[in-house]
Protein backbone atom coordinates (compact mmCIF):
# COMPACT_ATOMS: atom_id res chain seq x y z
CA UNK A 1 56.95 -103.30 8.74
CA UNK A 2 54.52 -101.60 10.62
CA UNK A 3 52.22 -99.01 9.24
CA UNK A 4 51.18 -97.41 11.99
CA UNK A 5 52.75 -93.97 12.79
CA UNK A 6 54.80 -94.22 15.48
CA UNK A 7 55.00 -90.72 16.72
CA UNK A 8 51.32 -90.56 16.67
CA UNK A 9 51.22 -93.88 18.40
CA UNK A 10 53.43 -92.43 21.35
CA UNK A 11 51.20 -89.22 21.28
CA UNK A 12 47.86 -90.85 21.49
CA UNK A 13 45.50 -89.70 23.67
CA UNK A 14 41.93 -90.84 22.89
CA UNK A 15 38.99 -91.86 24.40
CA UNK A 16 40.00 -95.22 24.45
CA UNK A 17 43.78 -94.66 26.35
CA UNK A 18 42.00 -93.53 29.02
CA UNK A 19 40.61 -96.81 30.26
CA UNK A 20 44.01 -98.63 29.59
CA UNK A 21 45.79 -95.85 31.54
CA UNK A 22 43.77 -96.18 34.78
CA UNK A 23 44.32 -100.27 34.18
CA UNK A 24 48.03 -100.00 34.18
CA UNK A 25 47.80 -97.38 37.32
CA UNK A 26 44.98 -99.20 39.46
CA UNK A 27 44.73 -102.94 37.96
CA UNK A 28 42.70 -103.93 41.15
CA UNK A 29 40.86 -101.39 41.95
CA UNK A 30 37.00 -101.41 41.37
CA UNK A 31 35.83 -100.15 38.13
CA UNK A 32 31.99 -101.70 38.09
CA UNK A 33 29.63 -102.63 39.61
CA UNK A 34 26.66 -104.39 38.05
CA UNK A 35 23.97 -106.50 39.50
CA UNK A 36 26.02 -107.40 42.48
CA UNK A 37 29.28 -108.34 41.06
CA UNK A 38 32.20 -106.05 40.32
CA UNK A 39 35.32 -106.15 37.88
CA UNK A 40 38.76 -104.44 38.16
CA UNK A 41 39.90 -101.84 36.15
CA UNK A 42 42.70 -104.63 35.18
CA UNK A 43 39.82 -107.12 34.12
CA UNK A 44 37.96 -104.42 32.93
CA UNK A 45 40.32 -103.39 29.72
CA UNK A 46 41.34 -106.89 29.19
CA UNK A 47 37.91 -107.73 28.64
CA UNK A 48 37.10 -104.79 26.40
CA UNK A 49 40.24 -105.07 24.15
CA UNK A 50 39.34 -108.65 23.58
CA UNK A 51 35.36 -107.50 22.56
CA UNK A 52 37.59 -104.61 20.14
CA UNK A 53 39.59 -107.81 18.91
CA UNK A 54 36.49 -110.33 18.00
CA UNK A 55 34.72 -106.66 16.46
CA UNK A 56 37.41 -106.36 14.30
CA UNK A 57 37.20 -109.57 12.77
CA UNK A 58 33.86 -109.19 12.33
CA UNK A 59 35.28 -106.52 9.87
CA UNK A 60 34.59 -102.91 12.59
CA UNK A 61 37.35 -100.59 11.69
CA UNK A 62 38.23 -96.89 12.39
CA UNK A 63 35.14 -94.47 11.25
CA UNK A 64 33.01 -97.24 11.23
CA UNK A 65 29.45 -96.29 12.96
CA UNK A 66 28.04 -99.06 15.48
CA UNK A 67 24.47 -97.77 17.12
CA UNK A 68 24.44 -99.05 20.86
CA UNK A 69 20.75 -99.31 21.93
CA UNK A 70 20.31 -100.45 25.33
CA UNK A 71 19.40 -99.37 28.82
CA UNK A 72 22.29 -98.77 31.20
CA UNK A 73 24.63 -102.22 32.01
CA UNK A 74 28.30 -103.16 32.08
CA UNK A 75 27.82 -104.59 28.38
CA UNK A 76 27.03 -100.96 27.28
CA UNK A 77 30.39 -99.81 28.86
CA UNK A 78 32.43 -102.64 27.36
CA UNK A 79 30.98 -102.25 23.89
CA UNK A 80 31.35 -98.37 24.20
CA UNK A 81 35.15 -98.42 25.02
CA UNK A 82 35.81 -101.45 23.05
CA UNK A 83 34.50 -99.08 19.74
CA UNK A 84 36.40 -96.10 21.19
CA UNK A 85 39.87 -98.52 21.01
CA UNK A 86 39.32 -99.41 17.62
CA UNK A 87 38.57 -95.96 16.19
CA UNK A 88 34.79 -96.48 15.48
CA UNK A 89 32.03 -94.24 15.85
CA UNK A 90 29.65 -94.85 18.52
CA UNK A 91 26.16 -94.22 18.03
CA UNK A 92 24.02 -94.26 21.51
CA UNK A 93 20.55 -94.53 20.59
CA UNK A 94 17.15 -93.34 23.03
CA UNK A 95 15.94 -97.04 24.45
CA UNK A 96 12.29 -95.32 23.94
CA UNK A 97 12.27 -94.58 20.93
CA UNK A 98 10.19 -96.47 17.88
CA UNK A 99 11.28 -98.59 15.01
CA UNK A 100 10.75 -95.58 12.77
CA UNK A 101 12.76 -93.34 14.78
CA UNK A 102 15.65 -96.08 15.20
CA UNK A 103 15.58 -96.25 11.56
CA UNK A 104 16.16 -92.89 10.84
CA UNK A 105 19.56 -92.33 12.96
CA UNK A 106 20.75 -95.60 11.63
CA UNK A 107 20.05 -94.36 8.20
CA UNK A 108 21.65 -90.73 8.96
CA UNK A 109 24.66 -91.74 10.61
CA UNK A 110 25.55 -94.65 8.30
CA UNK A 111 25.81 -97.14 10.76
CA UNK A 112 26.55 -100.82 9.57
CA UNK A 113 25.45 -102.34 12.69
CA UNK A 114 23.77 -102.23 15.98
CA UNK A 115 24.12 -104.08 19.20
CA UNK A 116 20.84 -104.07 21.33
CA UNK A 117 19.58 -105.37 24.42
CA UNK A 118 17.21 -108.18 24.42
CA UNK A 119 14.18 -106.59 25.30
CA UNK A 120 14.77 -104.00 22.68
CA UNK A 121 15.89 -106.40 19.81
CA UNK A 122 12.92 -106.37 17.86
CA UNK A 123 12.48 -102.56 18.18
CA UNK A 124 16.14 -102.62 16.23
CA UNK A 125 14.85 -105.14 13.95
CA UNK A 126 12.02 -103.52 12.74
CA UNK A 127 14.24 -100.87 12.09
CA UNK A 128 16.58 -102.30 10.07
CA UNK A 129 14.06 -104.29 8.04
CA UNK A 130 13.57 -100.11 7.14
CA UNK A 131 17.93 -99.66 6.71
CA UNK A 132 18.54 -103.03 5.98
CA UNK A 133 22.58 -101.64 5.81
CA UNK A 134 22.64 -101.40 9.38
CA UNK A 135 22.45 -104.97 9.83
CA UNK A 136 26.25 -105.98 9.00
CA UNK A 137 26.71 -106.56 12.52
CA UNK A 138 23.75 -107.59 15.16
CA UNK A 139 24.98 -107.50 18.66
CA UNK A 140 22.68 -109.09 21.32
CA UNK A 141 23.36 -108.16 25.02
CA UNK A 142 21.54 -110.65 27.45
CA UNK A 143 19.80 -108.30 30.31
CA UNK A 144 16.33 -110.20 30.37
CA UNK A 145 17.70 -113.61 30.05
CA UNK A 146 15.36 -113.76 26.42
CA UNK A 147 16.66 -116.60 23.85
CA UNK A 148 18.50 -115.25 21.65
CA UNK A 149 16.75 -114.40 18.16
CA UNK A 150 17.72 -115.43 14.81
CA UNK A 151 20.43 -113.40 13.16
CA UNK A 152 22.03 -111.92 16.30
CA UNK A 153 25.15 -112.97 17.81
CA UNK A 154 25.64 -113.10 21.65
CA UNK A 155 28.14 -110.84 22.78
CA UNK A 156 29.22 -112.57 25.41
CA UNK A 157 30.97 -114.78 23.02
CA UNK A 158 33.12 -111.68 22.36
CA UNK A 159 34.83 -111.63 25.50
CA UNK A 160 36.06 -115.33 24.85
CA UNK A 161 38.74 -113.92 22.34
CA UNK A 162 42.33 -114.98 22.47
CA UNK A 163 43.93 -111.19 21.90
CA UNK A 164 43.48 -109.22 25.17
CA UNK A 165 46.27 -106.93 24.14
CA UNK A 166 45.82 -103.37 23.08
CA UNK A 167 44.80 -102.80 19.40
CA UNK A 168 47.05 -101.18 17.24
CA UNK A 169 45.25 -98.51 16.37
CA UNK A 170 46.18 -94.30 15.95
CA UNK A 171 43.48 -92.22 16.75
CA UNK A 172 43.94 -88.53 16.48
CA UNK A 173 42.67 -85.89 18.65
CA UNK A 174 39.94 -84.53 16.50
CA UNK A 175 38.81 -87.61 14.77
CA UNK A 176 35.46 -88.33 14.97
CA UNK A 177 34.60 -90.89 18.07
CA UNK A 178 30.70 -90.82 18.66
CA UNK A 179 27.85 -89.33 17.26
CA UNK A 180 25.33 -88.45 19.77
CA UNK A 181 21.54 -87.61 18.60
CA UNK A 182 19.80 -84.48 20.16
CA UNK A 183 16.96 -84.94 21.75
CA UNK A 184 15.92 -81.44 20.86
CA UNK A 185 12.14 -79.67 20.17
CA UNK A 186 12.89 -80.13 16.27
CA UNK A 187 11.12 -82.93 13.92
CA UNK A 188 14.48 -84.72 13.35
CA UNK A 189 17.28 -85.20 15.85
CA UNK A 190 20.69 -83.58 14.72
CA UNK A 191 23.96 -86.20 14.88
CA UNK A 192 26.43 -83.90 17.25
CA UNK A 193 30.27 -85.54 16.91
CA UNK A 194 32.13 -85.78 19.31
CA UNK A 195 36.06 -86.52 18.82
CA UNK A 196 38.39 -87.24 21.90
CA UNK A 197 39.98 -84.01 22.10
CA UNK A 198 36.85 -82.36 23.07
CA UNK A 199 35.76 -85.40 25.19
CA UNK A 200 38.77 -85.42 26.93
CA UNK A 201 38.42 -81.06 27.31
CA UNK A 202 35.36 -81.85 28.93
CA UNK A 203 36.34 -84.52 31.43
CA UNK A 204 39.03 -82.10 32.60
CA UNK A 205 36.67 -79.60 33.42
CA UNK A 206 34.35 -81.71 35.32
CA UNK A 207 36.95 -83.45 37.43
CA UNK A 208 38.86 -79.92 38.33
CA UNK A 209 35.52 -77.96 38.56
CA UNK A 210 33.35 -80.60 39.86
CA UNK A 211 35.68 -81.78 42.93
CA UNK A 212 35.79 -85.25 41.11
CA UNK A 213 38.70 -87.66 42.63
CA UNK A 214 39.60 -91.76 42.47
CA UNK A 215 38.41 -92.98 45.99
CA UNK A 216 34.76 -91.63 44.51
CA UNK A 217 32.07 -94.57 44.32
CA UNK A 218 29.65 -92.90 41.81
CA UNK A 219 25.85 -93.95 41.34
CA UNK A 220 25.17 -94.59 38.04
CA UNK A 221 21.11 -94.41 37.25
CA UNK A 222 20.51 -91.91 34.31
CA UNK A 223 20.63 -93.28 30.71
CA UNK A 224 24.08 -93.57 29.16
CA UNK A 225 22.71 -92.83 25.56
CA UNK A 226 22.47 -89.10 27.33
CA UNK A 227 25.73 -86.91 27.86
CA UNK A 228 25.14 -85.72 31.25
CA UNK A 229 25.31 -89.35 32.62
CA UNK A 230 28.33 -90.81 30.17
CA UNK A 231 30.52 -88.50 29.69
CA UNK A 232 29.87 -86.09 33.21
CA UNK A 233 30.10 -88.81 35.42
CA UNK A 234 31.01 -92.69 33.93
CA UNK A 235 33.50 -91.50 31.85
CA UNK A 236 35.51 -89.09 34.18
CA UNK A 237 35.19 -91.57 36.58
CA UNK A 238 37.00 -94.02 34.62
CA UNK A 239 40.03 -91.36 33.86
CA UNK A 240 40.09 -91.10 37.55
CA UNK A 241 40.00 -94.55 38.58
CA UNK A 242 36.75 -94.27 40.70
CA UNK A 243 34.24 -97.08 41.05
CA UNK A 244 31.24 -96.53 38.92
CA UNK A 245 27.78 -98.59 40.05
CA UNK A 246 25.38 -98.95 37.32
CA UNK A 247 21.48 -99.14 37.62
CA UNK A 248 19.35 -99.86 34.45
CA UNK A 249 17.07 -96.77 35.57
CA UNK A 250 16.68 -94.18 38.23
CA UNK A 251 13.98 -95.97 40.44
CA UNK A 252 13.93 -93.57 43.46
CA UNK A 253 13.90 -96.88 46.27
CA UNK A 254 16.56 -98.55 44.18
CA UNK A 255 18.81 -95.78 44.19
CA UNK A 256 18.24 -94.91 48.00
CA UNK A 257 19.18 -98.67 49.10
CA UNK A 258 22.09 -98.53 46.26
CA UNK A 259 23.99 -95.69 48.05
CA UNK A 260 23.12 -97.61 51.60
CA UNK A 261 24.53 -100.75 50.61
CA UNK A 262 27.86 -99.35 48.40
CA UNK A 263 28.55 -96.34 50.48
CA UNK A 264 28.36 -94.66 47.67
CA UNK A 265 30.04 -90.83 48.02
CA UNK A 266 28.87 -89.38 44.63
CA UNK A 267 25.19 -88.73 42.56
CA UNK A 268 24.12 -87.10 40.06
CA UNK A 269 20.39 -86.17 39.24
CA UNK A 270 18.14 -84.29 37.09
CA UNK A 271 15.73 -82.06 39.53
CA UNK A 272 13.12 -84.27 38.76
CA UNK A 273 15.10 -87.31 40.01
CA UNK A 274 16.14 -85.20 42.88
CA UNK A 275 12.30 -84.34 43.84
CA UNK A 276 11.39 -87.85 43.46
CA UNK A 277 13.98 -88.97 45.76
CA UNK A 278 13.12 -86.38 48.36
CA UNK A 279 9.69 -87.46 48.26
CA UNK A 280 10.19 -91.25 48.55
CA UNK A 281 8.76 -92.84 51.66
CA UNK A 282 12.25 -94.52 52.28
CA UNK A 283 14.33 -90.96 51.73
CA UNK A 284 14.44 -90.57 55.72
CA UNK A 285 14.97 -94.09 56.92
CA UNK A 286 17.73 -94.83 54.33
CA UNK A 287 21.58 -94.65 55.58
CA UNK A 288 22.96 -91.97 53.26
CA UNK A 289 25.80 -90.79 55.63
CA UNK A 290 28.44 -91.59 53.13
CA UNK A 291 26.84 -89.23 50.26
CA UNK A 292 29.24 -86.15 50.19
CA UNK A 293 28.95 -85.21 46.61
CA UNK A 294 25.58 -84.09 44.76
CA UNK A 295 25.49 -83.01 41.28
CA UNK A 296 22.06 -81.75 38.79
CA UNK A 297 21.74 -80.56 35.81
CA UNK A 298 19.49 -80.96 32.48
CA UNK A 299 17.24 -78.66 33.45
CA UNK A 300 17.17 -75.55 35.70
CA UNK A 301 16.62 -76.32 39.52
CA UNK A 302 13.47 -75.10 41.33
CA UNK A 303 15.00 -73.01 44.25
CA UNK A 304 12.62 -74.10 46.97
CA UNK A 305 13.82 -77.76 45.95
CA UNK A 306 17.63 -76.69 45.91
CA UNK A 307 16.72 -75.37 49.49
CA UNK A 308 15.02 -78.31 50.77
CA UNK A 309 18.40 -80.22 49.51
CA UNK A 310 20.31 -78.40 51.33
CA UNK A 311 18.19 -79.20 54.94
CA UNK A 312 17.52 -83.10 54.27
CA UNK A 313 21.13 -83.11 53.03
CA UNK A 314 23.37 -80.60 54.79
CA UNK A 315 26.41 -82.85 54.43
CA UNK A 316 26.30 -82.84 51.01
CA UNK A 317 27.77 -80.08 48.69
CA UNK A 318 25.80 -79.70 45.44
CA UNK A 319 27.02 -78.93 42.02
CA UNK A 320 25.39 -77.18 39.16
CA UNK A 321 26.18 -78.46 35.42
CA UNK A 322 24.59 -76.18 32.73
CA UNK A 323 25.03 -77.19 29.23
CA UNK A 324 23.98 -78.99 25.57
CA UNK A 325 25.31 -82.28 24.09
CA UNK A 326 26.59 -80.02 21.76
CA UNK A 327 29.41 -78.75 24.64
CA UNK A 328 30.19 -82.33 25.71
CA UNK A 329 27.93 -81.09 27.48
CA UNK A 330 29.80 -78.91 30.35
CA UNK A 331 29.64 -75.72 29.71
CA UNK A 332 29.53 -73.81 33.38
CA UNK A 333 29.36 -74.95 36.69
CA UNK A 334 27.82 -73.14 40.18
CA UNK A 335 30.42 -75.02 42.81
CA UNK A 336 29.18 -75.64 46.48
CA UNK A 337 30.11 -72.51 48.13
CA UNK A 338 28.01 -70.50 45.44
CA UNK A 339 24.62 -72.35 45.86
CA UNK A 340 23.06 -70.57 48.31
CA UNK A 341 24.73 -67.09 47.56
CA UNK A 342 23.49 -67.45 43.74
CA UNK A 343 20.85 -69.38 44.17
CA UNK A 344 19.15 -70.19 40.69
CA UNK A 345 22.57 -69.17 38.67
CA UNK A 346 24.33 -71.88 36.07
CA UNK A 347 27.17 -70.39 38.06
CA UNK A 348 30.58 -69.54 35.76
CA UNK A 349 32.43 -70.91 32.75
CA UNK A 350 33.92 -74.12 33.34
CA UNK A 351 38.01 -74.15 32.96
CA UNK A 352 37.88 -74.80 29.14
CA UNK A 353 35.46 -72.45 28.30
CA UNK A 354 34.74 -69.10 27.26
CA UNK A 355 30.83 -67.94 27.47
CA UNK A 356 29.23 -64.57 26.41
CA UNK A 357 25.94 -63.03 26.17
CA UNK A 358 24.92 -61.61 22.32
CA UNK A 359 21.97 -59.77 21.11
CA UNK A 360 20.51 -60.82 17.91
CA UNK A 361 23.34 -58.88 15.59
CA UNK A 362 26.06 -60.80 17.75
CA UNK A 363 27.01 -57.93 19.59
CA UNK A 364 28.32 -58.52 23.26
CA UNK A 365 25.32 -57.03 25.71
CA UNK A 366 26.43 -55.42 29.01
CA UNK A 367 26.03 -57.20 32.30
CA UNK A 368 22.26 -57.85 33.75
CA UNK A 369 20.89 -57.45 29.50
CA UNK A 370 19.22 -60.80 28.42
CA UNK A 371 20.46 -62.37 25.23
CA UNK A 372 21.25 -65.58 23.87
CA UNK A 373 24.30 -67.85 25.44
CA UNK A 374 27.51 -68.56 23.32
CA UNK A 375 30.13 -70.41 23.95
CA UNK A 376 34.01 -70.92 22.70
CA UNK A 377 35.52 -74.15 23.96
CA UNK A 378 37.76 -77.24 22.67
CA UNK A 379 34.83 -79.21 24.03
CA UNK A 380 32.58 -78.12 21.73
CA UNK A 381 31.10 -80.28 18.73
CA UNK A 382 32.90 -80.37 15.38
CA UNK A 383 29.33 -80.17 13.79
CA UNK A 384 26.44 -81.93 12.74
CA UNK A 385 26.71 -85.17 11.24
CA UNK A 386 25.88 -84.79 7.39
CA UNK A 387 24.46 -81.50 7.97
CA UNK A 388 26.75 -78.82 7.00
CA UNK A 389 24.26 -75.90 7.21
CA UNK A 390 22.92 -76.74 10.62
CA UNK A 391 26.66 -76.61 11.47
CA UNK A 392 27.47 -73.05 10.08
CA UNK A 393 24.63 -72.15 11.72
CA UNK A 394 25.59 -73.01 14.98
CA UNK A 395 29.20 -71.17 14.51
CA UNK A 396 28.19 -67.83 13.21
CA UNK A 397 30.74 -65.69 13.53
CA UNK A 398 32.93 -67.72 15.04
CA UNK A 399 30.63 -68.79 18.79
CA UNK A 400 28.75 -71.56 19.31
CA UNK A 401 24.81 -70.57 19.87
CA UNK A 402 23.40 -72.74 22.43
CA UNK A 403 20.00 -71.36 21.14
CA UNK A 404 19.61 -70.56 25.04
CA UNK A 405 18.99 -67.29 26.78
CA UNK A 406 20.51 -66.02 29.55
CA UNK A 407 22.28 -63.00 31.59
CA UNK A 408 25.58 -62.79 33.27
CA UNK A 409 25.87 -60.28 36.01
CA UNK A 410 28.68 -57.91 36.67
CA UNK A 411 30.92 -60.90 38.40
CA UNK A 412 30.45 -63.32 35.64
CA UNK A 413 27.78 -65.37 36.82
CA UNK A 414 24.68 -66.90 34.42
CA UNK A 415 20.83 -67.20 34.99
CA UNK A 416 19.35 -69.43 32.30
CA UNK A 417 16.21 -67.39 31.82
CA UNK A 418 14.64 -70.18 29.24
CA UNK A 419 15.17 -71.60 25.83
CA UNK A 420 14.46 -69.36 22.94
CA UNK A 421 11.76 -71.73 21.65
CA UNK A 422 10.45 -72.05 25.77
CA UNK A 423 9.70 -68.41 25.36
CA UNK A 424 6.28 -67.71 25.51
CA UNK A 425 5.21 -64.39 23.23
CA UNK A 426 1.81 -63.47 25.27
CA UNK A 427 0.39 -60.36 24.52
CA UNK A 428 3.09 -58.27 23.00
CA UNK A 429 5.10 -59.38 25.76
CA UNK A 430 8.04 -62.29 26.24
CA UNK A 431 7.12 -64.18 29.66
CA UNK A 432 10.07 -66.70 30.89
CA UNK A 433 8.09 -70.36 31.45
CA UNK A 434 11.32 -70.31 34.40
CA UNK A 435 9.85 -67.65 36.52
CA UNK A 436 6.48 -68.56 36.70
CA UNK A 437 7.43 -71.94 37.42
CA UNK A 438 9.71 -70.76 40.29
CA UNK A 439 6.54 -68.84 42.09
CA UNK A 440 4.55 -71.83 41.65
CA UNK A 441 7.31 -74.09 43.38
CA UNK A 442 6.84 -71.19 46.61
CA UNK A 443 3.22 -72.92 47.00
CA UNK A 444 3.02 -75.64 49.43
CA UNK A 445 1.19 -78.05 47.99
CA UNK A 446 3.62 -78.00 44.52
CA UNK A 447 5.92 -81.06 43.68
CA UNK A 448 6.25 -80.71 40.15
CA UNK A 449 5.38 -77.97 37.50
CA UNK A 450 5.89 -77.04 33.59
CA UNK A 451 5.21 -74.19 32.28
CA UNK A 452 4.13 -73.71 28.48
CA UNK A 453 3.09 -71.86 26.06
CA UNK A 454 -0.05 -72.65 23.51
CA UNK A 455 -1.37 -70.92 20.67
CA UNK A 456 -4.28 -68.87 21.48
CA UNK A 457 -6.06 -66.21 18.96
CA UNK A 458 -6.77 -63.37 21.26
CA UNK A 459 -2.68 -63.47 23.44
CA UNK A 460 -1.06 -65.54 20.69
CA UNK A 461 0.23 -67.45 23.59
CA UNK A 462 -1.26 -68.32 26.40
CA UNK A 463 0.96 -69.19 29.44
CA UNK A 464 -0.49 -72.51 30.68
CA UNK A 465 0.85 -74.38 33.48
CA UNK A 466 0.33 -78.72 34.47
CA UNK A 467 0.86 -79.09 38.00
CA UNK A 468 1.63 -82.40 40.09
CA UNK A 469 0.96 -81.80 43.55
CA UNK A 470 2.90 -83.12 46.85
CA UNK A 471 1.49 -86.35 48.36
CA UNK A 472 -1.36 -85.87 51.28
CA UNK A 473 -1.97 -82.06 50.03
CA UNK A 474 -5.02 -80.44 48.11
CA UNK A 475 -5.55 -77.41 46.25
CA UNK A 476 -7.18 -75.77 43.36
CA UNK A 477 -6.18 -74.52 40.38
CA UNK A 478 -7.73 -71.17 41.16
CA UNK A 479 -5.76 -71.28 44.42
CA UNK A 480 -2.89 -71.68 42.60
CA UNK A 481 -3.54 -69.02 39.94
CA UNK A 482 -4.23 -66.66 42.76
CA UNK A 483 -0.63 -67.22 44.03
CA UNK A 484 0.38 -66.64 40.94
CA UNK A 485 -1.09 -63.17 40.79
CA UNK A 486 -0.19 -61.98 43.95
CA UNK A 487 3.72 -62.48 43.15
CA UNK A 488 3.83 -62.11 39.26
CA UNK A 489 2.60 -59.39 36.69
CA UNK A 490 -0.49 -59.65 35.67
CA UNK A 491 0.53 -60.51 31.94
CA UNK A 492 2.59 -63.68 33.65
CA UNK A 493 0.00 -65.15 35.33
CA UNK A 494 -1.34 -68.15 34.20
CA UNK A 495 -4.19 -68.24 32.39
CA UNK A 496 -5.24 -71.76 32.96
CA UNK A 497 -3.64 -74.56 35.44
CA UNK A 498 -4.22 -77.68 35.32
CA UNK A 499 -3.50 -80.87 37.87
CA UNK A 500 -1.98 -84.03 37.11
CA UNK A 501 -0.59 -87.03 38.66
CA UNK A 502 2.37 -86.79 36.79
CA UNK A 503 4.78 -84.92 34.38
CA UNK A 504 5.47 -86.44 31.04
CA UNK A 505 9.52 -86.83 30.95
CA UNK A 506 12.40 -88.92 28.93
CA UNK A 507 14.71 -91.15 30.53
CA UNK A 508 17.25 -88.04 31.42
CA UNK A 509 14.92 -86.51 33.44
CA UNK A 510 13.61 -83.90 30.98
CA UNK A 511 10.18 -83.12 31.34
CA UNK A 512 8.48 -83.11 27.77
CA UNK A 513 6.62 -79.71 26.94
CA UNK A 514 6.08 -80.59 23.52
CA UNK A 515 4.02 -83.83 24.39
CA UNK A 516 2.15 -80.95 27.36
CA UNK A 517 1.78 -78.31 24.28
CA UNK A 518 -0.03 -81.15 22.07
CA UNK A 519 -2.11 -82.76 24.59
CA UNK A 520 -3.91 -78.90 26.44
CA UNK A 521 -4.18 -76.98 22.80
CA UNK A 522 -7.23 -75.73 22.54
């Protein structure tokens, strides 16, 4: 007899029924596409319940942690729903990131085995030579066509297994599903888990929010270890039955002659992905007629760039997503008809969530007061991986602190005014890095721009600014300091600016002010 629950076997719905739903709805429809070919939804789940199959003999079983380190491909998307079907933990892992720095989310979340692109192999090997418990399972996905090394096992051989049926596995709403690493301003990422039910919360928001629908054909370019691009975008589009076209990276020509070729309807991009596109060479000879659908997020959008959107690509409506991992990572959404009517606003709560602005004794502030942004949501985390004070910090009294600061105006809508550790204390004074950033986007000759604080003895702070400017222009940083002045208060104003060819950032799109902080002190 059977000991799986059979009332929680008819109730199931995890992150892994998902996929097998959309296969029995839409068996040939389009699911991937990857390096020219494409696969059916139908071939799609078969192909991923036979990889859950040959992991379970390999002894993978519910709650079981398996780190995924590769750049995006269709093996990353088998492997990740193949875990999610057996009950196992996920565990996405930065492709940049050192042996060191491998080692230590292997070590924290437990995992007892890694699969790993080619090209990264002996990146994971090093780091399990440093958690040598993490090697009871050693994946090897084929991208660069290497030779595979000693003590890894092809994948590919996975997919030859007899079983293609579903695996008879219960997975309940809350239990944990994936662990997915912060890539925060602290010394040591924190593990956020994610369990279907708040997954699933999520995805509902972004389809009903986000104007997502099945005859999408979605771009797929930012890194699937991040939130925004796996479980925004590949993952709803899944639910949905839309077709989902997968680039290892978001190469601005690539992705231009991508949406060409598919007709793709549907992209999402960090604002430095959108500014790079905008400024490739190819941007205004390249077919993009069938884009209808524009999403960004990560980061806050420069308003003269969200403008200059809207005139290169006035058939498009744009969506804002503002949020954390921690939230799935949805947390509100500024729809098309809002953009240009709120310009710079995170827009509203999403569907499943409940947002507030607090002061620093938890209080509720009153409309157009800053404070810090909490949320209440089924999407957000159940905590922090092995780190139950992190986690009770992070619920005081009963919200989740996004550790961001914002205000909500008297109809509800947000304006991220920074991070609390973004703000720069110059003076006596609290100066937004946001603001001065938007003023220097106004200038002309301005592509890119951070804004910073650094430690200075006399201001404590001193707001410091690295500036990439537009192809074919010129200026000074004493121009730019001077249109600084003339639109900010005094105390705002930069006191140094200084040009460079290019922003430091990590694969999401995030531009990295800590690496800017270390390299201008002093």
């Amino acid at each position: 007899m059977s000991s799986i629950d059979p009332i929680g076997r008819a109730r199931s719905h995890a992150l892994g029924d998902l996929l097998a739903r959309t296969a029995a709805r839409t068996p040939s429809r389009t699911a991937l596409i990857w390096r020219e070919s494409s696969e059916t939804f139908g071939k799609l789940n078969a192909v991923v319940n036979q990889v859950a199959h040959a992991l379970a003999d390999r002894g993978v079983a519910r709650g079981d942690r398996i780190a995924i380190f590769s750049h995006n491909c269709r093996e990353f998307v088998v492997v990740y729903f193949a875990l999610a079907k057996l009950g196992a933990i996920s565990v996405p892992i930065n492709f940049m990131l050192g042996a060191d720095e491998v080692a230590y989310i292997l070590e924290h979340s437990g995992a007892r085995g890694i699969v790993a692109e080619d090209s990264l192999a002996g990146v994971a090997d090093a780091a399990i030579e440093l958690v040598p418990a993490a090697a009871g399972l050693k994946g090897w996905i084929s991208l660069a066509g290497t030779s595979r090394a000693e003590g890894w096992e092809d994948i590919a051989a996975w997919s030859d297994h007899p079983e293609s049926g579903e695996p008879d596995v219960v997975i309940a709403d809350d239990d944990p599903i994936q662990l997915m690493y912060t890539s925060g301003t602290e010394s040591r990422p924190k593990g956020a888990v994610m369990t279907s039910r708040m997954l699933i919360a999520q995805y509902v928001g972004c389809i009903v929010d986000g104007g997502m629908t099945e005859d999408d054909i979605d771009i797929h370019a930012l890194p699937f270890y991040h939130c925004a691009q796996l479980h925004c975008f590949l993952t709803p589009d899944v639910y949905l039955g839309a077709t989902s076209v997968i680039l290892p990276g978001p190469d601005a020509a690539t992705m231009l002659r991508t949406i060409e070729t598919y007709r793709a309807t549907k992209l999402f991009c960090p604002p430095t992905v959108w500014i790079s596109l905008l400024r490739s060479p190819a941007f205004d000879t390249t077919d993009l007629s069938s884009l209808r659908k524009g999403y960004y997020g990560a980061s806050p959008m420069p308003v003269e760039v969200l403008r200059e959107l809207h005139e290169r690509l006035p058939d498009v409506q744009l969506w804002n997503f503002y949020g954390q991992t921690e939230m799935a990572p949805l947390a509100t959404i500024l729809k098309p008809h809002e953009q240009l009517s709120h310009i710079g606003s995170a827009g509203r709560p999403s569907i499943n969530v409940a947002t507030r602005i607090i002061d620093d004794d938890g209080a509720a502030v009153a409309p157009g007061t800053i404070g810090e942004i909490v949320h209440r949501s089924p999407q957000a985390t159940i905590g922090y991986w092995n780190d139950p004070e992190r986690t009770a910090e992070a619920y005081h009294r009963g919200w989740f602190h996004s550790g961001d600061l914002g205000v909500i105006d008297a109809d509800g809508y947000l304006t991220i005014v920074d991070r609390k550790k973004d703000m720069i204390k110059t003076g006596g004074e609290n100066v937004a890095s946001r603001e001065v950033e938007e003023v220097l986007y106004e200038h002309p000759a301005v592509a890119e721009v951070a804004v910073f604080g650094i430690a200075d003895p006399y201001w404590v702070e001193a707001v410091t600014a690295v500036v990439v400017l537009k192809p074919d222009t010129a200026t000074t940083a004493a121009e730019l300091i001077d249109h600084a002045r003339s639109r900010l208060a005094g105390y705002k104003v930069p006191k140094s600016i200084h040009l460079a060819a290019s922003l430091p950032k990590n694969p999401s799109g995030k531009i990295l002010k800590r690496s800017l902080r270390d390299e201008y002190a002093g």
